[in-house]
N, C-alpha and C. Protein backbone atom coordinates (compact mmCIF):
# COMPACT_ATOMS: atom_id res chain seq x y z
N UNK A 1 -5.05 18.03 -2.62
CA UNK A 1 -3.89 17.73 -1.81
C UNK A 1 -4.34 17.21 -0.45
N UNK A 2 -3.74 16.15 -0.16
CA UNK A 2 -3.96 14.73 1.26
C UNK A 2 -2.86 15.86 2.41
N UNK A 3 -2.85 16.10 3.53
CA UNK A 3 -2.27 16.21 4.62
C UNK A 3 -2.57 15.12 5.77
N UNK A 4 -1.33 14.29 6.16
CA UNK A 4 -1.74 13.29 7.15
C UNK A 4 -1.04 13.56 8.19
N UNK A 5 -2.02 13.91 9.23
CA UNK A 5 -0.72 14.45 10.67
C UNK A 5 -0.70 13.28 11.18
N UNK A 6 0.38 12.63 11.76
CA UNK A 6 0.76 11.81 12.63
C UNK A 6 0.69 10.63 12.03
N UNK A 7 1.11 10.64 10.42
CA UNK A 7 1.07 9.97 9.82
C UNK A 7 2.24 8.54 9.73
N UNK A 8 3.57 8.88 10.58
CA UNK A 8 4.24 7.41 11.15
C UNK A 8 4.70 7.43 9.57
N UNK A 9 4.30 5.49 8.96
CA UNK A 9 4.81 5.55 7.71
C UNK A 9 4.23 5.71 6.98
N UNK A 10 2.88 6.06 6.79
CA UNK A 10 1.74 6.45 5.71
C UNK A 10 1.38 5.43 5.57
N UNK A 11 0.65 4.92 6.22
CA UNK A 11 0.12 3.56 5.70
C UNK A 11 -1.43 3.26 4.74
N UNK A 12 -2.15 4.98 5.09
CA UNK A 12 -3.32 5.43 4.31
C UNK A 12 -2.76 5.71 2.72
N UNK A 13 -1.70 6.12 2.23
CA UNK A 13 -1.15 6.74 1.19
C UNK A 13 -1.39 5.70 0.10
N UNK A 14 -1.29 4.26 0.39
CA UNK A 14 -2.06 3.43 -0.91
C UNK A 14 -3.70 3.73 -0.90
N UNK A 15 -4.37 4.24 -0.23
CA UNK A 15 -5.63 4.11 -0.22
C UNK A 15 -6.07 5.22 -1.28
N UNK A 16 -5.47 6.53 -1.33
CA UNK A 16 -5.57 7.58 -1.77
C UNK A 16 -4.64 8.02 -3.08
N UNK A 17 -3.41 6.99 -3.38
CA UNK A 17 -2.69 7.67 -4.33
C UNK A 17 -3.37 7.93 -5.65
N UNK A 18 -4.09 7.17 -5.93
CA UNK A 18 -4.19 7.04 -7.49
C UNK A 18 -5.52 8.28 -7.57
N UNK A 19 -5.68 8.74 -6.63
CA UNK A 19 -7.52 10.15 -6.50
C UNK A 19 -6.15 11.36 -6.64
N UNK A 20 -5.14 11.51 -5.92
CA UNK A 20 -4.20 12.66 -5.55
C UNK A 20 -2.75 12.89 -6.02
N UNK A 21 -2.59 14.22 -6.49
CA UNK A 21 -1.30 14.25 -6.84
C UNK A 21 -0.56 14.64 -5.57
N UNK A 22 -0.21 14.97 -4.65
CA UNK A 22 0.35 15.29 -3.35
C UNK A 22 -0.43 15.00 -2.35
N UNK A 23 0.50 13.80 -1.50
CA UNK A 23 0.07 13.04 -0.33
C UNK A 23 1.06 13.83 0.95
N UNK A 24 1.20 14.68 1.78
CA UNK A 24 2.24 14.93 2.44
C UNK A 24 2.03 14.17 3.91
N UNK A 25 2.98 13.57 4.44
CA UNK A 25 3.01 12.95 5.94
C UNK A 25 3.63 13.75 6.69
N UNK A 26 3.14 14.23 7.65
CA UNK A 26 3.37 15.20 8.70
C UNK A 26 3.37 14.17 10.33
N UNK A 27 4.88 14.23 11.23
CA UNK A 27 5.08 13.26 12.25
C UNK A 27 5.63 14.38 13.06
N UNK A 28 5.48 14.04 14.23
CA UNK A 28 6.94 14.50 15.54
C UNK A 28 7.79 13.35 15.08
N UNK A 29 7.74 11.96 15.28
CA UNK A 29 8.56 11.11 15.30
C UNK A 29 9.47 11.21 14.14
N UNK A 30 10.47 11.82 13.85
CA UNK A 30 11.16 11.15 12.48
C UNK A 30 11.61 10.36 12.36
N UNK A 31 12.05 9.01 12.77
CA UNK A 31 12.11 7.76 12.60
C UNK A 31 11.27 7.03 11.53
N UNK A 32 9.75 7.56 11.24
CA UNK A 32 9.32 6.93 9.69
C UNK A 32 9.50 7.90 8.81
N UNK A 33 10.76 8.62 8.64
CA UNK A 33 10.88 9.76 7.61
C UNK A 33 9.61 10.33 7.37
N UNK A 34 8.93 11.06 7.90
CA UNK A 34 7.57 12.26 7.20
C UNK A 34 8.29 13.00 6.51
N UNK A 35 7.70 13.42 5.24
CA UNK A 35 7.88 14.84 4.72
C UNK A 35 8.10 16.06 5.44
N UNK A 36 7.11 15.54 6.51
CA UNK A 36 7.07 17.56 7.14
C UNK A 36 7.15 17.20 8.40
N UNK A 37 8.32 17.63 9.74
CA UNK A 37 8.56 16.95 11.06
C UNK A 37 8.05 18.61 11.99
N UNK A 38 6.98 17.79 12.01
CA UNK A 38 5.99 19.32 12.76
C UNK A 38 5.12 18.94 13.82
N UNK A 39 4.72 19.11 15.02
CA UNK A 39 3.52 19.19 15.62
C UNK A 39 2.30 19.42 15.50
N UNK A 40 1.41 18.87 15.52
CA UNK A 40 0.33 18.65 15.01
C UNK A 40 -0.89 20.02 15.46
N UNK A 41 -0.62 21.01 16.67
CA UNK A 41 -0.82 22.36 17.01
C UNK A 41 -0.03 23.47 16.51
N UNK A 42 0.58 23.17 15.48
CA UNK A 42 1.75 23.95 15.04
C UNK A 42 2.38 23.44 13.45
N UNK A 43 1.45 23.37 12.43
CA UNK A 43 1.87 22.87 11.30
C UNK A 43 2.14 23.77 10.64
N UNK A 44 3.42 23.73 9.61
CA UNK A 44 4.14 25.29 8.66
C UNK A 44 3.99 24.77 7.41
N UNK A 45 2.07 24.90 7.48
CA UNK A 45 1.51 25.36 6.16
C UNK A 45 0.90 26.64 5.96
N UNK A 46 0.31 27.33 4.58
CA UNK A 46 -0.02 28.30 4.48
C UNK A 46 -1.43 27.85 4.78
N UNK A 47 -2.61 29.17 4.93
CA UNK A 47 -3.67 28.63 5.26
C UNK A 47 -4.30 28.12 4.08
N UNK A 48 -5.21 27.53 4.03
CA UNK A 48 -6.26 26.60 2.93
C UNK A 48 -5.33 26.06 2.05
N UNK A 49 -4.27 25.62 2.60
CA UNK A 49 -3.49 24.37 1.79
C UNK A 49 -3.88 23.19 1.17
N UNK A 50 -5.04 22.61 1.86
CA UNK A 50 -4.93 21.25 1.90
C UNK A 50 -6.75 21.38 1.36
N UNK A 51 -7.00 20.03 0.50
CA UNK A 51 -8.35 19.70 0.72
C UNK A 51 -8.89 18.85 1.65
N UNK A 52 -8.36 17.73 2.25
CA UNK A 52 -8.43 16.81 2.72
C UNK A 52 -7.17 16.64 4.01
N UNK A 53 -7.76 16.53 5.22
CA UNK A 53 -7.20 16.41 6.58
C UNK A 53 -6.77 14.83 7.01
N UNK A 54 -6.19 14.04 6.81
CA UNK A 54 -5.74 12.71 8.33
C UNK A 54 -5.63 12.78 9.19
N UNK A 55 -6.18 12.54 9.99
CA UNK A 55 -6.07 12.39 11.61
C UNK A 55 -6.24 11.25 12.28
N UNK A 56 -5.73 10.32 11.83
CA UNK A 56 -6.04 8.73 12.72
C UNK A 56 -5.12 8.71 14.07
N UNK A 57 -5.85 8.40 15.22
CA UNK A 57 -5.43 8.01 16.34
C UNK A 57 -4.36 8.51 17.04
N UNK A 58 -4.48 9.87 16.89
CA UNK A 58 -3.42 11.38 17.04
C UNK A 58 -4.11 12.13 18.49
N UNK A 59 -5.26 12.28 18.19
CA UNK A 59 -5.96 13.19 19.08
C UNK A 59 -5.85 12.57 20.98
N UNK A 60 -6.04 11.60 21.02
CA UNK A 60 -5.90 11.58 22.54
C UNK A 60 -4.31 11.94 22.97
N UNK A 61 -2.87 11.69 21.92
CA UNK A 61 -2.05 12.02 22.57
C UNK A 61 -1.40 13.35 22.82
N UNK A 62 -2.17 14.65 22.37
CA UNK A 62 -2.43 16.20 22.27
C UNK A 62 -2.80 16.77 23.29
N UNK A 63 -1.75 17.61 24.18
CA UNK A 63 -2.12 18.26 25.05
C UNK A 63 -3.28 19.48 24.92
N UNK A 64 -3.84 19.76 23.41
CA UNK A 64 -5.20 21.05 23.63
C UNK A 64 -5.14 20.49 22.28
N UNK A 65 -6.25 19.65 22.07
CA UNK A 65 -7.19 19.21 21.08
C UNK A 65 -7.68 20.41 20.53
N UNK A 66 -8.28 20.91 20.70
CA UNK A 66 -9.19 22.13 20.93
C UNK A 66 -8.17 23.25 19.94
N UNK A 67 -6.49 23.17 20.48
CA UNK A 67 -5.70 24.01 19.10
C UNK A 67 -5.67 22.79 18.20
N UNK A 68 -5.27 21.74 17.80
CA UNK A 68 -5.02 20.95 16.84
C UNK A 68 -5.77 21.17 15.93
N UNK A 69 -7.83 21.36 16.32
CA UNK A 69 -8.50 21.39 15.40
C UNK A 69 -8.36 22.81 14.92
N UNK A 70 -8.45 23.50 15.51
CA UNK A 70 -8.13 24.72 15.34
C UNK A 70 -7.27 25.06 13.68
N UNK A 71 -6.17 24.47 14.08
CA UNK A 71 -4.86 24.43 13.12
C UNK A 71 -5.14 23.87 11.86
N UNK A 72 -6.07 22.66 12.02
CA UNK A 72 -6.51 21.91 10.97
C UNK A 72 -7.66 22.73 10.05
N UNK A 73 -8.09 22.88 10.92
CA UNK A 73 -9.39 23.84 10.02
C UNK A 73 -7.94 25.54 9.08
N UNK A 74 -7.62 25.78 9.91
CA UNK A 74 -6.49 26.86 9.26
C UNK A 74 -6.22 26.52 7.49
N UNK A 75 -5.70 24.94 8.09
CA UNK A 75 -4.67 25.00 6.63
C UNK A 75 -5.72 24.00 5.85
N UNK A 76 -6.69 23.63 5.92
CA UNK A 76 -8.10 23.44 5.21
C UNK A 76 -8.52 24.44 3.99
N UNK A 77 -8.59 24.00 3.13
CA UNK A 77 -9.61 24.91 1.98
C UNK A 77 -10.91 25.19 2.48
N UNK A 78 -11.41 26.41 1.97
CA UNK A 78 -12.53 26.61 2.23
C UNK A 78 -13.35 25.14 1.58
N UNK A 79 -14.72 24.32 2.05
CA UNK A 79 -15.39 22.87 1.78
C UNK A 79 -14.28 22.07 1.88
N UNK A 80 -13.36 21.97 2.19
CA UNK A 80 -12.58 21.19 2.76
C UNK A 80 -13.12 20.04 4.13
N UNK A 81 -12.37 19.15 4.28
CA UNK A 81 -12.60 17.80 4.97
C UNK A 81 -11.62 17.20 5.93
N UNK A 82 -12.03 16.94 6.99
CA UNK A 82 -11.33 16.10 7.78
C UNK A 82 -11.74 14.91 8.21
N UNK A 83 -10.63 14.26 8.14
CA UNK A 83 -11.35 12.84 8.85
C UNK A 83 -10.89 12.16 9.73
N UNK A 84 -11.15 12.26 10.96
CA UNK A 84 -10.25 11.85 11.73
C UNK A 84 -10.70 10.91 12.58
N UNK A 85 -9.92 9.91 13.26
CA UNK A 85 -10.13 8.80 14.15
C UNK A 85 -9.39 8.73 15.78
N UNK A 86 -10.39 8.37 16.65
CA UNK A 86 -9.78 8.46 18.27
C UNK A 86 -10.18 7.80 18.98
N UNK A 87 -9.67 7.25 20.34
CA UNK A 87 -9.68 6.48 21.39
C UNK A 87 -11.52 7.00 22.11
N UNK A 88 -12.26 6.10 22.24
CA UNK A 88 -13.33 6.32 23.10
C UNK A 88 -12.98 5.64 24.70
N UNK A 89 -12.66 4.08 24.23
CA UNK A 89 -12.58 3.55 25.85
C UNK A 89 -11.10 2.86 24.79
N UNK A 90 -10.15 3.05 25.70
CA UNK A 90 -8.74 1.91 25.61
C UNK A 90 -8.12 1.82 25.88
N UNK A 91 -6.67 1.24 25.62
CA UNK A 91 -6.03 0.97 27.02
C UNK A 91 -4.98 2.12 26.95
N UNK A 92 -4.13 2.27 28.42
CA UNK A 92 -3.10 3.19 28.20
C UNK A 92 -1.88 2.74 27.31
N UNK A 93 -1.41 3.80 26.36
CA UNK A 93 -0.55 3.67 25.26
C UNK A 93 0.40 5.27 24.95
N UNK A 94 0.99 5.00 25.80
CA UNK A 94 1.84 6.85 26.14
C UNK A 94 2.82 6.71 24.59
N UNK A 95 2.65 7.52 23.81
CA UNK A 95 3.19 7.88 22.44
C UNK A 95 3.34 9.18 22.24
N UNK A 96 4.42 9.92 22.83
CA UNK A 96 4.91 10.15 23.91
C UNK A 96 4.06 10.27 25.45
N UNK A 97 2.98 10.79 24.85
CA UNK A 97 1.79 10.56 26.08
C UNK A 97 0.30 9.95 25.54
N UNK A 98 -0.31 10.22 26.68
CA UNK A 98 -1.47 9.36 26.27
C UNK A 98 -2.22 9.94 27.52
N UNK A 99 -3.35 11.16 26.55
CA UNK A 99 -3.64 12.16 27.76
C UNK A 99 -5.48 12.13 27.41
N UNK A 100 -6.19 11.71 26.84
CA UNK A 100 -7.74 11.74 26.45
C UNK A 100 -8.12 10.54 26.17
N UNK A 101 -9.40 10.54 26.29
CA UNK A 101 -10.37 9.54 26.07
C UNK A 101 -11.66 10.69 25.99
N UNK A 102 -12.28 10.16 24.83
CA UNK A 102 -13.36 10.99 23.92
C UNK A 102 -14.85 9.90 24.19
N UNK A 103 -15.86 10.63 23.85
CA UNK A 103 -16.92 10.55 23.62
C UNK A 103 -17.65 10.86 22.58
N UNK A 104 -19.05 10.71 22.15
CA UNK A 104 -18.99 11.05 21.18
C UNK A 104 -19.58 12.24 20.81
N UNK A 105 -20.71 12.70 22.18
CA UNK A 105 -20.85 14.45 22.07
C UNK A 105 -19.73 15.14 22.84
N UNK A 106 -18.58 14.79 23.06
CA UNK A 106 -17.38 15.77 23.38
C UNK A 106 -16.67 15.54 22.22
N UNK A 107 -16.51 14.60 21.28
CA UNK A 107 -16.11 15.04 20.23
C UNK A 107 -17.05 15.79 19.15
N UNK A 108 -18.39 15.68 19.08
CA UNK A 108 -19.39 16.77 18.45
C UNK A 108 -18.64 18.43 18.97
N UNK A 109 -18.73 18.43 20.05
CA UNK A 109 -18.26 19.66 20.58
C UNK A 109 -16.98 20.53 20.47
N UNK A 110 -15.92 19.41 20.21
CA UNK A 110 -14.60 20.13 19.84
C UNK A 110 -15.11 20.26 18.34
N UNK A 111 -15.99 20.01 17.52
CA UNK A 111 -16.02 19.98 16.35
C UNK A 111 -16.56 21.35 15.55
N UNK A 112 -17.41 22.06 16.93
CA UNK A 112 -17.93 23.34 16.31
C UNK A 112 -17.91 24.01 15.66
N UNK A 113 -16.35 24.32 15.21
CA UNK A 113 -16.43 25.47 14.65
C UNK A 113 -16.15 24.70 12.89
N UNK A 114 -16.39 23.52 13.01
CA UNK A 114 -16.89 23.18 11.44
C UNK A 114 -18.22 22.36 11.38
N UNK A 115 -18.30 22.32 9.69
CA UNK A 115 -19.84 22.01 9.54
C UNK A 115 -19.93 20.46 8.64
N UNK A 116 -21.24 20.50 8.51
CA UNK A 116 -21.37 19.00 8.56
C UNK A 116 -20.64 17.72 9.41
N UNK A 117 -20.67 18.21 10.48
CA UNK A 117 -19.99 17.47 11.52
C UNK A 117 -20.68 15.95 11.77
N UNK A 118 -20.14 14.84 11.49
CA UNK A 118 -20.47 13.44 12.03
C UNK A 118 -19.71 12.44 12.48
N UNK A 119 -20.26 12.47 13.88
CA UNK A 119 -19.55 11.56 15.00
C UNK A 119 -19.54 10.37 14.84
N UNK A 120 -19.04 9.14 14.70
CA UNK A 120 -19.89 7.72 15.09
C UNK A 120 -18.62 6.90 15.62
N UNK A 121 -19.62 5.88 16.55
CA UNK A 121 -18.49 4.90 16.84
C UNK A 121 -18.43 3.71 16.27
N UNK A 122 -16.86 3.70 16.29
CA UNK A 122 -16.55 2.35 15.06
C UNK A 122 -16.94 1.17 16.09
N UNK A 123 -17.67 0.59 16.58
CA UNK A 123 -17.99 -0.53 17.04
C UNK A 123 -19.09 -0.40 17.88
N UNK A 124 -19.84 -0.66 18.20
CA UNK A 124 -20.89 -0.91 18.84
C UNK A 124 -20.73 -1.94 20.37
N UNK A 125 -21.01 -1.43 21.20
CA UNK A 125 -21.07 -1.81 22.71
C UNK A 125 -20.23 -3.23 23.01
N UNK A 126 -21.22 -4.39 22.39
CA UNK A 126 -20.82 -5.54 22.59
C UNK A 126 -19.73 -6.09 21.64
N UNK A 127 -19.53 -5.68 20.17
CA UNK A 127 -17.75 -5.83 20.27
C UNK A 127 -16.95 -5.15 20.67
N UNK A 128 -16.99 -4.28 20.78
CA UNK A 128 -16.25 -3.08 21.76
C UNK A 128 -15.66 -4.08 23.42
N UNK A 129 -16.95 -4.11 24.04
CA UNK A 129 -16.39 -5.19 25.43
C UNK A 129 -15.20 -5.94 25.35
N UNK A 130 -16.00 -7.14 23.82
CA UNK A 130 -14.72 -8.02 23.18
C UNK A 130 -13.59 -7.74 22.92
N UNK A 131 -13.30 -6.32 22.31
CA UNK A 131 -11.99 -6.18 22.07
C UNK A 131 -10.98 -5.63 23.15
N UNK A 132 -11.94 -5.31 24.29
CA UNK A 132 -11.00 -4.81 25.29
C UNK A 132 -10.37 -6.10 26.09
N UNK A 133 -11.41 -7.17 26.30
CA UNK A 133 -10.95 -8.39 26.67
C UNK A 133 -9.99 -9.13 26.28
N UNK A 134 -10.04 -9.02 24.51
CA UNK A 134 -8.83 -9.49 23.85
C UNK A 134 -7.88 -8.54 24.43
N UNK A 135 -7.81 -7.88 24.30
CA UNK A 135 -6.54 -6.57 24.29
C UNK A 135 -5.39 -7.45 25.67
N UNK A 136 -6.32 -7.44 27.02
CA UNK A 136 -6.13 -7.87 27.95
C UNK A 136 -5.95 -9.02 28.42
N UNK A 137 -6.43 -10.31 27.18
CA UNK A 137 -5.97 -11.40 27.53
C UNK A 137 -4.59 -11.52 26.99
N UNK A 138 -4.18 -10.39 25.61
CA UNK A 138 -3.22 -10.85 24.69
C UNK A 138 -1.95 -10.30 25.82
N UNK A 139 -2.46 -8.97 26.45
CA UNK A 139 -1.60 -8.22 27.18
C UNK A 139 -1.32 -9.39 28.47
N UNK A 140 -1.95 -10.47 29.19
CA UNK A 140 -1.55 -11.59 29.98
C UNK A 140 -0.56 -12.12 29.63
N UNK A 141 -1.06 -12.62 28.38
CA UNK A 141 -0.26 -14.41 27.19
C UNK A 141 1.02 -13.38 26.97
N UNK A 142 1.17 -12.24 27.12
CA UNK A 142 2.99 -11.76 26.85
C UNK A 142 3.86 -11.72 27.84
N UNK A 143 2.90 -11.78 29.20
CA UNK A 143 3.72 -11.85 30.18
C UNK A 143 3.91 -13.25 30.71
N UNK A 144 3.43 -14.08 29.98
CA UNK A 144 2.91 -15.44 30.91
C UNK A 144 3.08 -16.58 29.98
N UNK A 145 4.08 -17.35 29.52
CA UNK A 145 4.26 -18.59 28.42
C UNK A 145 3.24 -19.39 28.53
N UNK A 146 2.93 -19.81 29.75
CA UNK A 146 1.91 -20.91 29.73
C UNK A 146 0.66 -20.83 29.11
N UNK A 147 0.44 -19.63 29.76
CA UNK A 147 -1.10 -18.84 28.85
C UNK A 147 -1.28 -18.40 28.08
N UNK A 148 0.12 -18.57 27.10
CA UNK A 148 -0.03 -18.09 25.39
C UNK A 148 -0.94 -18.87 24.97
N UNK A 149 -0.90 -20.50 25.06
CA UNK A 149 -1.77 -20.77 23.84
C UNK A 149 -3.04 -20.97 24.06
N UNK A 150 -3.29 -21.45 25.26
CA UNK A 150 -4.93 -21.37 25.73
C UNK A 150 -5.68 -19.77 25.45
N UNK A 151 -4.66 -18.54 25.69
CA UNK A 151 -5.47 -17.38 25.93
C UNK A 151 -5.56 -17.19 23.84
N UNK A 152 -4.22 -17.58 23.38
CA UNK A 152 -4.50 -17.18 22.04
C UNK A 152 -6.05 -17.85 21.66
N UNK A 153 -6.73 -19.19 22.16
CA UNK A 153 -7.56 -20.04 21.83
C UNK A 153 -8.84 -18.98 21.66
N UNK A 154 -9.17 -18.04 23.27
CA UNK A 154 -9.34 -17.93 23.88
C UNK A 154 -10.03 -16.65 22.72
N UNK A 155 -8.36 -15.73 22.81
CA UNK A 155 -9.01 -14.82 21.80
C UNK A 155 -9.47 -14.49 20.52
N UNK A 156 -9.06 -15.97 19.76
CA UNK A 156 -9.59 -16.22 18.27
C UNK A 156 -10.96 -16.07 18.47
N UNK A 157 -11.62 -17.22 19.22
CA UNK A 157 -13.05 -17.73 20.02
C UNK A 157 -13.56 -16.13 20.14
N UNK A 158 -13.33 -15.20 21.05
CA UNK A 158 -14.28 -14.20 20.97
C UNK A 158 -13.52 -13.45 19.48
N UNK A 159 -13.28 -13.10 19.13
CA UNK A 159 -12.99 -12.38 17.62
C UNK A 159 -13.81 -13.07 16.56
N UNK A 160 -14.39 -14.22 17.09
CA UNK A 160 -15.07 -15.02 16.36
C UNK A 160 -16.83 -14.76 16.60
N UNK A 161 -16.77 -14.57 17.23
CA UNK A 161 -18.02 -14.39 18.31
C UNK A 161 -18.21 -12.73 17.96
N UNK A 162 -17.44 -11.69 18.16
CA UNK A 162 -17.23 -10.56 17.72
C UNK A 162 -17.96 -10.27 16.58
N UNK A 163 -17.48 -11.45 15.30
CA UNK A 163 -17.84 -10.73 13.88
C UNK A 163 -18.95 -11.10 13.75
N UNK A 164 -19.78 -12.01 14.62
CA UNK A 164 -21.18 -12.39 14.28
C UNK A 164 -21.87 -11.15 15.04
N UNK A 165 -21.43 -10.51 16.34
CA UNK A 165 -22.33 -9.77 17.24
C UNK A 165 -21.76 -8.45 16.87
N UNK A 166 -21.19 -7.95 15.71
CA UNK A 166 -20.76 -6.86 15.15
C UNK A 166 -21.64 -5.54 15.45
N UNK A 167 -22.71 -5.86 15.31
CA UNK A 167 -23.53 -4.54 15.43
C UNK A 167 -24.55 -5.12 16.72
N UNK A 168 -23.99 -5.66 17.61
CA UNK A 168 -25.10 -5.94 18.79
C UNK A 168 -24.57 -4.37 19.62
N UNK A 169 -25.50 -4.56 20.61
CA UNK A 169 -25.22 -3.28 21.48
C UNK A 169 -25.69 -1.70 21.10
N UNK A 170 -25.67 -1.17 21.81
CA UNK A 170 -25.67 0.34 21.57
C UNK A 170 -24.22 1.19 21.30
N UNK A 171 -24.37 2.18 21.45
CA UNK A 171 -23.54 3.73 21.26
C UNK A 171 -22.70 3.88 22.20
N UNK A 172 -23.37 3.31 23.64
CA UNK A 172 -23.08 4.24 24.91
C UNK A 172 -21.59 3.97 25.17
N UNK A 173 -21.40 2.82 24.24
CA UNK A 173 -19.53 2.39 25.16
C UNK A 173 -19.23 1.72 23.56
N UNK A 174 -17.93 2.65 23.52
CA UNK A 174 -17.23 2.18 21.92
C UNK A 174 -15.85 2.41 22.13
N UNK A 175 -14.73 1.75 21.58
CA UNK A 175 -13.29 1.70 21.97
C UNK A 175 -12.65 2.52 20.63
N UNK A 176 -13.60 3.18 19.68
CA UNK A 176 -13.04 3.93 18.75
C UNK A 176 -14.25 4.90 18.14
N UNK A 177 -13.32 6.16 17.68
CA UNK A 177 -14.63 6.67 17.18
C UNK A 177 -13.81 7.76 15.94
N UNK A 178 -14.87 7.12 15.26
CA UNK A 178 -14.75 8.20 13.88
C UNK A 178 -15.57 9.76 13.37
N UNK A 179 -14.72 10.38 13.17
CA UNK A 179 -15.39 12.04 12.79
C UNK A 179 -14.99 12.62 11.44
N UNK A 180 -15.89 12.43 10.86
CA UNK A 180 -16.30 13.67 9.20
C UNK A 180 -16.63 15.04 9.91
N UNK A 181 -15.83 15.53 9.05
CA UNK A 181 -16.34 17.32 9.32
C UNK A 181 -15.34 18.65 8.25
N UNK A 182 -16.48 18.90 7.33
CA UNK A 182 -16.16 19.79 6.57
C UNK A 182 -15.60 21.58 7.08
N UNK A 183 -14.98 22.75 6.39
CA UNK A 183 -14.69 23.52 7.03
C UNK A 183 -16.03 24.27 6.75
């Protein structure tokens, strides 16, 4: 059994249907109908419910990370799995808030109290730069007609440039980061 907190409209649920007989989507927002309209420090499951945890791009907007995992590990099976995804460097995006920015030994660290823990960041330094630039030229070209189509030029050109320098750079600066971690 799949548990996806902050799962919106499930957009992971094709990835996984055909491995799982119960996919449940767990939101605050009910506007994409979830199954289960719960907080993500406060989910009304029993404990070791679930084999498998979702957590995409949930964690920076959580006022105590620190209970979320908490909670998650709860309703986890014993060898159970989480997988979750979060903001390293990006821009502000208040959903209802927008309160963290992670690293990747502060996310090792909220991770403690499970095992086989692995951090990594989804991009590497120098596309990472790129995508913040895009972010920020696209965030211009919406306020600005003239500079739609030069900046769109603008940001194809590095997205282009991006997929060749994919793995240039180091660790030290990543705009996303992914975490495996068993209970």
């Amino acid at each position: 059994m799949i548990v996806d907190i902050g799962a919106a409209d499930k957009p992971y649920y094709q990835i996984f249907k055909r491995y799982i007989k119960n996919y449940i989507g767990v939101d605050i927002d009910t506007t994409e109908n979830p199954e289960v309209v719960a907080s993500a420090d406060n989910l009304p499951f029993d404990a070791q419910s679930f084999d498998v945890a979702l957590c995409f791009q949930v964690l920076e907007h959580i006022e105590n990370p620190q209970k979320v995992l908490a909670e998650i590990k709860r309703i986890l099976k014993p060898q159970g799995y989480l997988i979750l995804t979060t903001h390293g460097i990006w821009n502000y995006h208040p959903f209802p808030k927008d309160l963290w920015r992670f690293t990747q030994e502060g996310l090792t660290n909220l991770f403690s109290k499970f095992s086989d823990v692995e951090v990594k960041p989804n991009l590497k330094s120098t596309p990472s730069i790129l995508q913040l630039i895009n972010i920020e030229l696209y965030r211009i070209s919406c306020q600005n007609f003239i500079l739609k189509i030069p900046f769109y030029a603008l940001i194809t050109t590095l997205n282009l440039i991006g997929s060749f320098l994919i793995n240039s750079g180091d660790d030290s600066l990543a705009v996303n980061y992914i975490a495996l971690a068993k209970t």
